[in-house]
N, C-alpha and C. Protein backbone atom coordinates (compact mmCIF):
# COMPACT_ATOMS: atom_id res chain seq x y z
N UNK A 1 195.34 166.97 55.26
CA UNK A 1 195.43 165.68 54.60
C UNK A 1 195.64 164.59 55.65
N UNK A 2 194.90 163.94 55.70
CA UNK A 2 194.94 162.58 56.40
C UNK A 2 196.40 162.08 56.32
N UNK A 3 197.06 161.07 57.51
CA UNK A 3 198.10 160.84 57.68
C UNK A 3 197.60 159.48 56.97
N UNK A 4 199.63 158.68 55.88
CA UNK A 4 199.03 158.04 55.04
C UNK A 4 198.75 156.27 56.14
N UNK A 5 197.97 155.79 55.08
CA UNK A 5 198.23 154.39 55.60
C UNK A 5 198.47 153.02 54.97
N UNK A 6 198.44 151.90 55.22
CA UNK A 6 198.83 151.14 54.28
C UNK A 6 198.44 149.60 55.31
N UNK A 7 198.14 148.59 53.99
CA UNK A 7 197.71 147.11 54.21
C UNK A 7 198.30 146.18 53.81
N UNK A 8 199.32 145.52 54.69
CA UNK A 8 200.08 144.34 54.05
C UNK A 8 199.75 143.06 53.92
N UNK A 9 199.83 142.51 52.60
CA UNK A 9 199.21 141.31 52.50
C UNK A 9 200.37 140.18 52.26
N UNK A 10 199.71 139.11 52.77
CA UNK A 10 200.96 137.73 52.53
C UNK A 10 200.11 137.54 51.18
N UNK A 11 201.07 136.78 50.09
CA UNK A 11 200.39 136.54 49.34
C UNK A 11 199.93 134.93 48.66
N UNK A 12 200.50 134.13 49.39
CA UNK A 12 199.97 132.58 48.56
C UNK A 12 198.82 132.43 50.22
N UNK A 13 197.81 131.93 49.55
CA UNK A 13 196.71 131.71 50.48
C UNK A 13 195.91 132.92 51.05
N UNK A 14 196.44 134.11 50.57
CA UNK A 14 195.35 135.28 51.28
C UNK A 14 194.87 136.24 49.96
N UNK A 15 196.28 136.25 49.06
CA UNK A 15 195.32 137.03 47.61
C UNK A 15 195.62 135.57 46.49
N UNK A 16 195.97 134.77 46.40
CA UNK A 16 195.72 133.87 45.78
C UNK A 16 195.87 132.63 46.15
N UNK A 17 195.35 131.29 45.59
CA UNK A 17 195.10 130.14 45.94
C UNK A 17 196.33 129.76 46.36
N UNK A 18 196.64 128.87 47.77
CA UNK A 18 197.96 128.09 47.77
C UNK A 18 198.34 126.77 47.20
N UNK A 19 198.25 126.62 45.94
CA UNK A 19 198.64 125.00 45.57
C UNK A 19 200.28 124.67 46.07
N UNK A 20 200.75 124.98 46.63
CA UNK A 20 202.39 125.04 46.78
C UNK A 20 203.15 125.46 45.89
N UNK A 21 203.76 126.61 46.13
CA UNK A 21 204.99 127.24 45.12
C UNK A 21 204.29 127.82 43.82
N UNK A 22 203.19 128.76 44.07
CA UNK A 22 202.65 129.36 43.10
C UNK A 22 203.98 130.09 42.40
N UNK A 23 203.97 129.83 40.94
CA UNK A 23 204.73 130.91 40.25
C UNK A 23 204.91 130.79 38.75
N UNK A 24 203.23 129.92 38.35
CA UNK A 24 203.40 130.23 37.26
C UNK A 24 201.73 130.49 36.38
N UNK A 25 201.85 131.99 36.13
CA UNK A 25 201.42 132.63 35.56
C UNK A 25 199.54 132.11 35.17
N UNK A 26 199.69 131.16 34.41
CA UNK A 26 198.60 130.88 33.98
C UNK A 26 197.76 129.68 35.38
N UNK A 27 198.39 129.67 36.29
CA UNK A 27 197.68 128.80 37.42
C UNK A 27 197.43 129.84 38.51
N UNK A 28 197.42 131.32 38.34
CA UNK A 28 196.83 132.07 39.08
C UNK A 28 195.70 132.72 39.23
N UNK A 29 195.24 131.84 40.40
CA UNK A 29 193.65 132.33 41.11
C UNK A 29 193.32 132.85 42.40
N UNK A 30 192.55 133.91 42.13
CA UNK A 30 192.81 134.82 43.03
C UNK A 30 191.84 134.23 44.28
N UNK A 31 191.99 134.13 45.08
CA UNK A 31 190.92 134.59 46.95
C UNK A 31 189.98 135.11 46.31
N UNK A 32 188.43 134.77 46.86
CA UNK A 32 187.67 135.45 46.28
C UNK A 32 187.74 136.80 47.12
N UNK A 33 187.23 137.96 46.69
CA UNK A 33 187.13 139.32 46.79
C UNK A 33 188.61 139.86 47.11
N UNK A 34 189.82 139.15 46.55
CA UNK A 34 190.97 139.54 47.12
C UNK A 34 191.36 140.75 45.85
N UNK A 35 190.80 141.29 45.08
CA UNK A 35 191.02 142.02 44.24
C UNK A 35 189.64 143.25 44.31
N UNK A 36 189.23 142.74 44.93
CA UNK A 36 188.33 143.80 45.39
C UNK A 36 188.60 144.65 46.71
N UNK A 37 189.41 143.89 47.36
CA UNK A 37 190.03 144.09 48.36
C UNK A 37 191.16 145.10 48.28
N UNK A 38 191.96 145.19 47.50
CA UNK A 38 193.31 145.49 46.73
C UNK A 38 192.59 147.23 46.27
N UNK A 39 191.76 146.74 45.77
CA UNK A 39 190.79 147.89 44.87
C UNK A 39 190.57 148.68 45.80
N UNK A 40 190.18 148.31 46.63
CA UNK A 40 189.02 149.14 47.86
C UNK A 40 190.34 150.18 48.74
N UNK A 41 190.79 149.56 49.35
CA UNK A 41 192.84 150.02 49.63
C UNK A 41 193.00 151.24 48.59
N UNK A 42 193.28 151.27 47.46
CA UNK A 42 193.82 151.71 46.89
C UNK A 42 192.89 153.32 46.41
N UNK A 43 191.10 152.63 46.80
CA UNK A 43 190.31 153.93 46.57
C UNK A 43 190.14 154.98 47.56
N UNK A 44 190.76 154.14 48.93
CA UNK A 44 190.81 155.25 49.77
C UNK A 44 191.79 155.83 49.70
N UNK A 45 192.85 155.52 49.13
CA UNK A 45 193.95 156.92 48.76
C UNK A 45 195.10 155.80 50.20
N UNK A 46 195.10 154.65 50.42
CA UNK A 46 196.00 153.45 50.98
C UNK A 46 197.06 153.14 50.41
N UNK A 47 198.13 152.52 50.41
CA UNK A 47 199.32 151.72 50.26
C UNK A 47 198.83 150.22 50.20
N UNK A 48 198.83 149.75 49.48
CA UNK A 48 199.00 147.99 49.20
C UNK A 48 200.36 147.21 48.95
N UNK A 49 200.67 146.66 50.34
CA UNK A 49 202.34 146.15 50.02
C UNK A 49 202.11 144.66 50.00
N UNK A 50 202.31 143.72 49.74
CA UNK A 50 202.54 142.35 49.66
C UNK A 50 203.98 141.93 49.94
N UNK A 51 204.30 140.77 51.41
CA UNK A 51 205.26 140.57 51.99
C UNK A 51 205.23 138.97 51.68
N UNK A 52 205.96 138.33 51.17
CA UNK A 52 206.06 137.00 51.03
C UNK A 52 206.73 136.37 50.93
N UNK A 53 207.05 135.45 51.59
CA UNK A 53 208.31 134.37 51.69
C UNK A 53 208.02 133.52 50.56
N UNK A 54 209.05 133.50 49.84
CA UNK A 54 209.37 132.66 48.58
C UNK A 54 210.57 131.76 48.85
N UNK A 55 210.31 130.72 49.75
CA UNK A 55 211.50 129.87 49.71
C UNK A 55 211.68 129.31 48.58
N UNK A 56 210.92 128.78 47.25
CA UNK A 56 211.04 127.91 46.81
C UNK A 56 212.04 128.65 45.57
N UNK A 57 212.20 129.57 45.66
CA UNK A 57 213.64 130.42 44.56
C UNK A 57 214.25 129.56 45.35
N UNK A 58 214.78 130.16 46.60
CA UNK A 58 216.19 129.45 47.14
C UNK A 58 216.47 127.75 46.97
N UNK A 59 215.11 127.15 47.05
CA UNK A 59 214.75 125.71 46.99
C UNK A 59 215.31 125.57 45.65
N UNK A 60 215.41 126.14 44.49
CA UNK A 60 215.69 125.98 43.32
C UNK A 60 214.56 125.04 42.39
N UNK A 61 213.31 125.57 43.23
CA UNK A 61 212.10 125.10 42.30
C UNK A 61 211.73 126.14 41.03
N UNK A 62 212.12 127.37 41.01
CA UNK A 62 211.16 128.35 39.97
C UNK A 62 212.29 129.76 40.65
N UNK A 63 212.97 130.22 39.62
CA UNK A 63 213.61 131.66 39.65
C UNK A 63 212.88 132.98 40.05
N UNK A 64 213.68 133.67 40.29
CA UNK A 64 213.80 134.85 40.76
C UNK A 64 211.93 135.57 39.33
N UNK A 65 213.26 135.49 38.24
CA UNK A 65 212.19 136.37 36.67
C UNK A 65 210.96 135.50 36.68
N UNK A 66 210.76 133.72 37.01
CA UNK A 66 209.78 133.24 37.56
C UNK A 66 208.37 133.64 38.05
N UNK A 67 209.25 134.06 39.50
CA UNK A 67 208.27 134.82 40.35
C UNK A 67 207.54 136.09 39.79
N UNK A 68 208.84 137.21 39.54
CA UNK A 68 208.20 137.85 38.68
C UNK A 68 207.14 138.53 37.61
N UNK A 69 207.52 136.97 36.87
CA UNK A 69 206.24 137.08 35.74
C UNK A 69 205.06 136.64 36.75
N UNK A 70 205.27 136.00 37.76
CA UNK A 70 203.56 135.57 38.47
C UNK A 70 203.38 136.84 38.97
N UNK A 71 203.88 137.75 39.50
CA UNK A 71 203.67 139.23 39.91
C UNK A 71 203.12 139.88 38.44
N UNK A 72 203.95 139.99 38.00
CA UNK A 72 203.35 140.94 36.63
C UNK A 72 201.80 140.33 36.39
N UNK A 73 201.65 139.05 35.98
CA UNK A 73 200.07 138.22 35.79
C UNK A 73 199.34 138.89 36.75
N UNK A 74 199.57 139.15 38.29
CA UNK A 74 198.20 139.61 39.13
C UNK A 74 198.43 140.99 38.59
N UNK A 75 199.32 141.87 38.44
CA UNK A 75 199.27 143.14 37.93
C UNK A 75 198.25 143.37 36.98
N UNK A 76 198.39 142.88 35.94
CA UNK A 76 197.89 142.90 34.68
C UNK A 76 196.31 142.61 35.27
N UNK A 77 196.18 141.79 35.70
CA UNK A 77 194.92 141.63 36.50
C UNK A 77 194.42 142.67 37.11
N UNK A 78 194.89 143.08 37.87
CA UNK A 78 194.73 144.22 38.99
C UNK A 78 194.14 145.40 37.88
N UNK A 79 194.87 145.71 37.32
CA UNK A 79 194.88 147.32 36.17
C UNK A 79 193.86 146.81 35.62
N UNK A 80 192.68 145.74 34.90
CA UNK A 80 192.19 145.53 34.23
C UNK A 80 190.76 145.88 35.49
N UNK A 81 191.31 145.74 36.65
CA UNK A 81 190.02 145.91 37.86
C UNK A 81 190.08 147.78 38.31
N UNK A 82 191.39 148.68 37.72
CA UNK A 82 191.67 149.87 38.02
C UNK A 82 192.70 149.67 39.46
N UNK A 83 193.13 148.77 40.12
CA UNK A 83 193.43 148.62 41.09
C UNK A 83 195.19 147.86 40.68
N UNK A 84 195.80 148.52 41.83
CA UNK A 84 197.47 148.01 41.63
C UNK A 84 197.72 147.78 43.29
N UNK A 85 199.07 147.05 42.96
CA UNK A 85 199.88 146.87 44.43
C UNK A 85 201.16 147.89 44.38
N UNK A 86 201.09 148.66 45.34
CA UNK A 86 202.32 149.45 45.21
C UNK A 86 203.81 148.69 45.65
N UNK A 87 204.03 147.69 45.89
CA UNK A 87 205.01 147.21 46.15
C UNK A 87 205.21 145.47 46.68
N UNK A 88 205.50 144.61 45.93
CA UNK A 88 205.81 143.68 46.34
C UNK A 88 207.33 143.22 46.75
N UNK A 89 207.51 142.72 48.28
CA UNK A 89 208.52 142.50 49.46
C UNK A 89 207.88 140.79 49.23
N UNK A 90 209.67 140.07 48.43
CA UNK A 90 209.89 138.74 48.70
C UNK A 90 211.16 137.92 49.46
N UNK A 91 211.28 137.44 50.28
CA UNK A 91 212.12 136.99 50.89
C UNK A 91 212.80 135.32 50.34
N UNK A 92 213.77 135.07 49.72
CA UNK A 92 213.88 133.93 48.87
C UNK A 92 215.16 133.23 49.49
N UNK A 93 214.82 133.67 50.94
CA UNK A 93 216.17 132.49 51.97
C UNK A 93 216.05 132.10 52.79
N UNK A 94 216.45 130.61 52.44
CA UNK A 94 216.08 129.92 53.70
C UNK A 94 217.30 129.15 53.96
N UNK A 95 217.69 128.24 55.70
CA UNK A 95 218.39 127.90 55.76
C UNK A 95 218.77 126.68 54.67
N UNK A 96 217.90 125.76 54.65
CA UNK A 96 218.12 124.78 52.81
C UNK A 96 217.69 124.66 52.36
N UNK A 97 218.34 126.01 51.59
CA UNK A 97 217.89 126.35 50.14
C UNK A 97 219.08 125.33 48.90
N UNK A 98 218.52 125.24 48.46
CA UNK A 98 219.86 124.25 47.05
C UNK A 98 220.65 125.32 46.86
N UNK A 99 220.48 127.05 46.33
CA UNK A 99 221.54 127.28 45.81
C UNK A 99 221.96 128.35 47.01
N UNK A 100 223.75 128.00 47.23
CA UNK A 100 224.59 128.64 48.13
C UNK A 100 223.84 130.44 48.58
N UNK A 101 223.44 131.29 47.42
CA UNK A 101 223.16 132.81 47.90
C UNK A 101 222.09 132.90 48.46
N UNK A 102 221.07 131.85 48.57
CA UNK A 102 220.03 132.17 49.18
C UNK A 102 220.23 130.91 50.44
N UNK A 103 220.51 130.76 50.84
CA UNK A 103 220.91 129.94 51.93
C UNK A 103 221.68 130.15 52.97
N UNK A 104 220.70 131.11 54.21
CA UNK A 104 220.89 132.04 55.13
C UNK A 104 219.87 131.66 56.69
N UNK A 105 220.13 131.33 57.18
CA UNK A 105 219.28 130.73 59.05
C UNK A 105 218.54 132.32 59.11
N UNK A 106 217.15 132.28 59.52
CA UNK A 106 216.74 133.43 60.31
C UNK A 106 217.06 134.23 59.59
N UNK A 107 216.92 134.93 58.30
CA UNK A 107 217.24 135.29 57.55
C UNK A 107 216.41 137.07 58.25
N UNK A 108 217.11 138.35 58.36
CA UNK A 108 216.16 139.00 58.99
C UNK A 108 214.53 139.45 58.26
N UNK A 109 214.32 139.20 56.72
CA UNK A 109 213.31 139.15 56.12
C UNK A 109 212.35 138.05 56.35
N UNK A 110 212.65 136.98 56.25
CA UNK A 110 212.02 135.59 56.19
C UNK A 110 210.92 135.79 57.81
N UNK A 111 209.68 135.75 56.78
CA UNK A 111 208.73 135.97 57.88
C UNK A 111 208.94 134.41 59.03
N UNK A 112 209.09 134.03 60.30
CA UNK A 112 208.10 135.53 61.39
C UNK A 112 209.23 136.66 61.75
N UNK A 113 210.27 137.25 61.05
CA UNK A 113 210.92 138.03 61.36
C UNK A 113 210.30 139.32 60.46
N UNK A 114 210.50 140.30 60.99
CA UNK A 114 209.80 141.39 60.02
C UNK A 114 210.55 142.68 59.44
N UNK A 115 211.27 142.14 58.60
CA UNK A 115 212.41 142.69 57.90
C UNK A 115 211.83 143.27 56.67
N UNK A 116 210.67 142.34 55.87
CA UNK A 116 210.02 143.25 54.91
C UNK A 116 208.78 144.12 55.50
N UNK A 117 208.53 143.75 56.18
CA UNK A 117 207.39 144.49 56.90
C UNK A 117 208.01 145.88 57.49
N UNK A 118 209.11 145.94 58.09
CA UNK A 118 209.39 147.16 58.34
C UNK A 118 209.89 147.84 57.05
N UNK A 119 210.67 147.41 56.06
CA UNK A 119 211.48 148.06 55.38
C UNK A 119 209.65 148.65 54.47
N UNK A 120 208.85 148.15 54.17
CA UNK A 120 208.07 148.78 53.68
C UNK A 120 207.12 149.55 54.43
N UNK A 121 207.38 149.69 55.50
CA UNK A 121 206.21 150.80 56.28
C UNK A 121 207.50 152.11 55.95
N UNK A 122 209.24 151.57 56.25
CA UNK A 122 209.98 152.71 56.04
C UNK A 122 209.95 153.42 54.60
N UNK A 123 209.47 152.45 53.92
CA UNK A 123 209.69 152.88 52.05
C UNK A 123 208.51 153.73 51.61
N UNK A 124 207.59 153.72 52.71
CA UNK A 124 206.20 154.49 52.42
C UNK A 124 206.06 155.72 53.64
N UNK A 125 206.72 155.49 54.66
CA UNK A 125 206.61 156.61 55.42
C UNK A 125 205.82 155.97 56.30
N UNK A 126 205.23 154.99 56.48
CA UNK A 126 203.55 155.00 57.40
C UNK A 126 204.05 154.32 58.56
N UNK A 127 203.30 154.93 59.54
CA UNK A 127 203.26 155.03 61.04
C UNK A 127 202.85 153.60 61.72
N UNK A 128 203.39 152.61 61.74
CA UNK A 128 202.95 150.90 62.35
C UNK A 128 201.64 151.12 63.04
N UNK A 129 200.93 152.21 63.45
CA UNK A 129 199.70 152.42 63.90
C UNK A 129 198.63 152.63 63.04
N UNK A 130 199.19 152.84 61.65
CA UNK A 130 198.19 153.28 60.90
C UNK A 130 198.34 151.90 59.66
N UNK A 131 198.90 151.23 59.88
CA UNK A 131 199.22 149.49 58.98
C UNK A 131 198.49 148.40 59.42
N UNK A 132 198.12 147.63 59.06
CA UNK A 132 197.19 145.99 59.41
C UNK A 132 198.35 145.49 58.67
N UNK A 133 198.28 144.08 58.49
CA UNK A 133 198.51 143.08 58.01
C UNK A 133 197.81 142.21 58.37
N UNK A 134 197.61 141.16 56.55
CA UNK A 134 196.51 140.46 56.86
C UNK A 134 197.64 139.35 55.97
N UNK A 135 197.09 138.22 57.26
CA UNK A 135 197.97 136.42 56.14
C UNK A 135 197.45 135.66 56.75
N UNK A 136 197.87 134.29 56.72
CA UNK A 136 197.43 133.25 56.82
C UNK A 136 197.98 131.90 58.08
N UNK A 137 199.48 132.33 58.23
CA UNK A 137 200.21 131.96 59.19
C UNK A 137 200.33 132.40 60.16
N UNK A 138 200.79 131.77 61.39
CA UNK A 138 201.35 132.06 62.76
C UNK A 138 202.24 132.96 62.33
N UNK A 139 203.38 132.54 60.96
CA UNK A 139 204.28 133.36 60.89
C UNK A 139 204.16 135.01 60.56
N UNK A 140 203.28 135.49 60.45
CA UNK A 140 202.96 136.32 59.74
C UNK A 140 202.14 137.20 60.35
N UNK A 141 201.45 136.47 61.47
CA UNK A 141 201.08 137.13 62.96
C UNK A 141 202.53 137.96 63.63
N UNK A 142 203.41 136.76 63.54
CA UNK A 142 204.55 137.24 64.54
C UNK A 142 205.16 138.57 63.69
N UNK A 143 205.12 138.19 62.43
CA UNK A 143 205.91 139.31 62.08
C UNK A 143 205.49 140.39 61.99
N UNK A 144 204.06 140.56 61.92
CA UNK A 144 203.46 142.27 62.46
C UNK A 144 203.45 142.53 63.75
N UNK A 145 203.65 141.75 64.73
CA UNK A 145 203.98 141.93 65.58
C UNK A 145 205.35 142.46 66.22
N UNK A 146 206.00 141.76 65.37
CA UNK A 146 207.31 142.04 65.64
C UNK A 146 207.77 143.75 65.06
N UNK A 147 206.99 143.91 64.16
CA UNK A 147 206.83 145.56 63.42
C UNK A 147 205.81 146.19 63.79
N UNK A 148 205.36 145.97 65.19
CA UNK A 148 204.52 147.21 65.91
C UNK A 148 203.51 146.97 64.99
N UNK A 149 202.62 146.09 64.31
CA UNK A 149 201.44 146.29 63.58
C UNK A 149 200.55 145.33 63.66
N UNK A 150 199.07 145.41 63.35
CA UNK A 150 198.02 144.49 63.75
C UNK A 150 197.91 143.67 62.71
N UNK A 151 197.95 142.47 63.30
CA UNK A 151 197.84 141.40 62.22
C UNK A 151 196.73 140.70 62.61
N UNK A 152 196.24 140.08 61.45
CA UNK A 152 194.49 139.62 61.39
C UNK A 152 195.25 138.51 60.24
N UNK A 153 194.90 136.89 60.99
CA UNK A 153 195.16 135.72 60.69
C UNK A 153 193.59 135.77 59.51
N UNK A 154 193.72 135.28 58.35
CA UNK A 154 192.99 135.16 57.56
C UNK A 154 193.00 133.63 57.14
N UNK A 155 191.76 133.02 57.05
CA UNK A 155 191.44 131.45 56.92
C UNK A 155 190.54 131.09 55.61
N UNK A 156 189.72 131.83 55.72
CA UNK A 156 188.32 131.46 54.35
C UNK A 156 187.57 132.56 54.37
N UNK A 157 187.03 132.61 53.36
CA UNK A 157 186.08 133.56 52.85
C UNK A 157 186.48 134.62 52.08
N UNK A 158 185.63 135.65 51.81
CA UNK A 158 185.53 136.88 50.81
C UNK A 158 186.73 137.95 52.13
N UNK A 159 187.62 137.99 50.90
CA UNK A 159 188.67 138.55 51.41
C UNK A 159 188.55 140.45 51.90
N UNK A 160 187.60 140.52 50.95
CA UNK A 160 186.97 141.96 51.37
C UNK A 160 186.57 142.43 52.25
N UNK A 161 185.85 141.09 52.70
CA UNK A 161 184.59 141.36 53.68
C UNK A 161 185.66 141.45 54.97
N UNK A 162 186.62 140.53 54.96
CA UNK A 162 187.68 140.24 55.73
C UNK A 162 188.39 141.34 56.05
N UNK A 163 188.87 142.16 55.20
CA UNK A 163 189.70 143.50 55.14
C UNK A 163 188.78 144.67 56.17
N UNK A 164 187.48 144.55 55.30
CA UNK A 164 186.59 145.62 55.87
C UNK A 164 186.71 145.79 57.66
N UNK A 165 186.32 144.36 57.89
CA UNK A 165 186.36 144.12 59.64
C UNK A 165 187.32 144.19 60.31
N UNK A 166 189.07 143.58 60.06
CA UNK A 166 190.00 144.35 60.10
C UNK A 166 190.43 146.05 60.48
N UNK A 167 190.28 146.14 59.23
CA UNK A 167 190.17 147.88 59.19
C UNK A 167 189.55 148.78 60.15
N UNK A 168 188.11 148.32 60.34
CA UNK A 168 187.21 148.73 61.50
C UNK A 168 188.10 148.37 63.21
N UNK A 169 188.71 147.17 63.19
CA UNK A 169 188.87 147.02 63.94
C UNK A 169 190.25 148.08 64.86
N UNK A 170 191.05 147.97 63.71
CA UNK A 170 192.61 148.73 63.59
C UNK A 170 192.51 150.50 63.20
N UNK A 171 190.77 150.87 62.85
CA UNK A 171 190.82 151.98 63.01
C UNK A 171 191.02 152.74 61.60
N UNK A 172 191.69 152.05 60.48
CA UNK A 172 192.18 152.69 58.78
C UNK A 172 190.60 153.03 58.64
N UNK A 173 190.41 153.97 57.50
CA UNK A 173 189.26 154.72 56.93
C UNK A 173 189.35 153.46 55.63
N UNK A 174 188.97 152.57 55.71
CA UNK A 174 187.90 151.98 54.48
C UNK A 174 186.86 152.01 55.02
């Protein structure tokens, strides 16, 4: 059996549109081929983790169950394509944040630190050699970096097509 592997995705601007502080339900649109993308991961027998900084909980723009329900919405999505995310990693602290518990400097999650990025290669077993990460930020470069893993800055286009070349590049069997 093949040793496992897995693809971490940021998620405002790489599987769905960034209008600022996505988190509600019916204003979610996906990247084009970013669910085909998800799909494709998941048919090779992959891990799909999504790592994302959610300052705007701590900001006290949109809650925790908030976010949530915008997770459940791409779910529901996803299953309707046969395709799921095995795990979504959110980080909801920042140094000012409005409310006191999420209001933490350098928080060790808060990407470019890679606190969810490791804790989910540890929650799946997989080897930082056999992981990509794909986002949209500098920050998000650093933080696969910072977790031994290849990160591929993503800007425009069919997110698939994007993954595919990636993958090739980092070596995963899609």
């Amino acid at each position: 059996m093949p040793a496992p592997f897995a693809v971490i995705f940021d998620r405002d601007g790489v599987l769905n549109e960034d209008y600022g502080y996505a988190f509600e339900p019916a204003k979610l649109v996906w990247i084009p081929g970013a669910r085909a993308a998800i799909k494709r991961v998941n048919a090779a027998g992959g891990r799909v983790m999504v790592a994302t900084n959610q300052s705007g909980i701590g900001r006290g723009y949109y809650s925790e169950a908030q976010m949530h329900g915008f997770h459940a919405e791409m779910e529901r999505q996803l299953a309707a394509d046969g395709a799921h995310i095995d795990r979504i990693y959110f980080c909801p602290f920042h140094e000012e944040a409005a409310e006191a518990r999420y209001r933490q400097a350098n928080h060790p999650d808060r990407k470019p630190n890679p606190g969810m990025l490791l804790r989910a290669l540890g929650d799946f077993g997989i080897d930082p050699a056999r992981a990509l990460m794909i986002g949209d930020k500098p920050a998000d470069m650093q933080a696969a970096g910072a977790a031994g893993i290849d990160g591929y800055l993503y800007e425009e286009g069919d997110l698939e097509d994007f993954l595919l070349d990636a993958a090739s590049r980092t070596g995963l069997p899609l």
